[in-house]
Protein backbone atom coordinates (compact mmCIF):
# COMPACT_ATOMS: atom_id res chain seq x y z
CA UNK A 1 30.18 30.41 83.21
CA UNK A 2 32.65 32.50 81.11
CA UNK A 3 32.45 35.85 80.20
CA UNK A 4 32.43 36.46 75.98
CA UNK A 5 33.38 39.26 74.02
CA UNK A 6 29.58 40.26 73.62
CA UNK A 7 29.25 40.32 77.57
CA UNK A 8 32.00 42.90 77.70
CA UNK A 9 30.67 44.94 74.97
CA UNK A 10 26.83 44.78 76.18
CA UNK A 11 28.53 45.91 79.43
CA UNK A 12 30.28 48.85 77.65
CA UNK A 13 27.45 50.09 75.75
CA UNK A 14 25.47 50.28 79.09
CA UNK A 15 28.20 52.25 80.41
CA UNK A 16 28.50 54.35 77.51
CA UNK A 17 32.43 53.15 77.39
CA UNK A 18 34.17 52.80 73.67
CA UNK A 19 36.37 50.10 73.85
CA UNK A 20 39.38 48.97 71.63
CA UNK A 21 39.50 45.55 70.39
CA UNK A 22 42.55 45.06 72.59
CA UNK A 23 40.68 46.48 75.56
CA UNK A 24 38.37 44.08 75.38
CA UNK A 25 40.25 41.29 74.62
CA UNK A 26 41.82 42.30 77.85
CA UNK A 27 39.01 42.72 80.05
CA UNK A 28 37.68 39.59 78.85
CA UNK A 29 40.72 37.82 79.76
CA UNK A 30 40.44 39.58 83.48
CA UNK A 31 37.06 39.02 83.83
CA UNK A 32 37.69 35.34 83.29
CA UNK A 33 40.23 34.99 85.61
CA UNK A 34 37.72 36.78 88.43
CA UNK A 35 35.15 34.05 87.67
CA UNK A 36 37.79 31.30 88.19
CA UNK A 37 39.25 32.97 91.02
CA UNK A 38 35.57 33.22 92.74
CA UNK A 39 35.29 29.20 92.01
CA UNK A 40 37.92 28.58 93.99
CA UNK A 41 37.04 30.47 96.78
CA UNK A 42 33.57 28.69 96.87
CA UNK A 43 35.03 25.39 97.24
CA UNK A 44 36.65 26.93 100.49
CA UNK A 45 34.26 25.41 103.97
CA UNK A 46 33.21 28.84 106.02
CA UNK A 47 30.89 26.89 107.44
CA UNK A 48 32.86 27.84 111.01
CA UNK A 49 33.81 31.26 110.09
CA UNK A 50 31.83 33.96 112.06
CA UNK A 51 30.47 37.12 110.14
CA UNK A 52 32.67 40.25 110.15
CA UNK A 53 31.61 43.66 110.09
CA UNK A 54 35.51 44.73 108.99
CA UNK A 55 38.34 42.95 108.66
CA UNK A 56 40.31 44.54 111.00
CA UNK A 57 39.18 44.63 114.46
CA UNK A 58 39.54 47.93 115.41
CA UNK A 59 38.87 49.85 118.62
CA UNK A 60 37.18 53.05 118.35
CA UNK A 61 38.58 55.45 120.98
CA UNK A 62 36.28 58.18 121.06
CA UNK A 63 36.08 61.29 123.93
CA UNK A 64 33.46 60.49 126.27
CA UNK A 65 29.98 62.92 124.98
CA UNK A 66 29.99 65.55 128.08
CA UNK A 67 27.10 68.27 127.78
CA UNK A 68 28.81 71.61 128.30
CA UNK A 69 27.08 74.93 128.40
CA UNK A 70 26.75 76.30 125.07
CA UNK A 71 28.34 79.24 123.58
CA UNK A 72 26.79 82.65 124.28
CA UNK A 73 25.54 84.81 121.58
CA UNK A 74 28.50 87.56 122.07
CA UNK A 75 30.82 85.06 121.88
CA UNK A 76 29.78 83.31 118.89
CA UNK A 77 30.14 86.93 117.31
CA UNK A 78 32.99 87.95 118.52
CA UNK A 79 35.35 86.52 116.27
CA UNK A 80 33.39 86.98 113.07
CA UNK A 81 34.60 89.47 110.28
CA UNK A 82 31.65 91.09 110.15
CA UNK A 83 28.72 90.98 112.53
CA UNK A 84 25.42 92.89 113.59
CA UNK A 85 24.25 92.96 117.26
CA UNK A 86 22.31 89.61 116.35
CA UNK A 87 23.49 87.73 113.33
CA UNK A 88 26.76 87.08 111.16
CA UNK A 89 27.00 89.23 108.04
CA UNK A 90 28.08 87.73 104.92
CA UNK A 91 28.43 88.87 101.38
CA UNK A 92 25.07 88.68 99.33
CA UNK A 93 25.12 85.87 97.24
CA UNK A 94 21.10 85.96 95.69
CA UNK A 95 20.25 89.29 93.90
């Protein structure tokens, strides 16, 4: 399978993209490569290779989830800018 000059511009029109004759010349040219690129990795045997969820294996070192008592009210207010004896005040935004 190769890809033509009307696959490119079908391609474009669906992605509402103008392209120059160069352009696609170009991207016909790269897209060709991909495809040739992707046959040669399917004549590579995986059949051992496991399933990766990345690529990397990384280790995730997150702090251990301890409950701790939750704020109080006056201290939640404390540091705000403005505040009433129960809630944060903040500038109107809906008229």
């Amino acid at each position: 399978m190769s890809v033509t000059k009307k696959d490119v511009n079908y391609v474009a029109d669906l992605a509402r993209l103008q392209l120059s004759e160069e352009e696609t010349e170009s991207l016909v040219n790269d897209m060709n490569q991909i495809l040739d690129h992707m046959k040669t990795l399917e004549e590579l045997d995986t059949s051992d290779v496991e399933p990766l969820e990345h690529v990397i294996d990384l280790e995730y070192r997150l702090r251990d989830d301890k409950a701790k008592e939750p704020l109080s009210h006056e201290d939640a207010l404390k540091n705000a800018p403005d505040a009433d004896t129960d809630y944060f005040r903040v500038p109107r935004v809906i008229e």
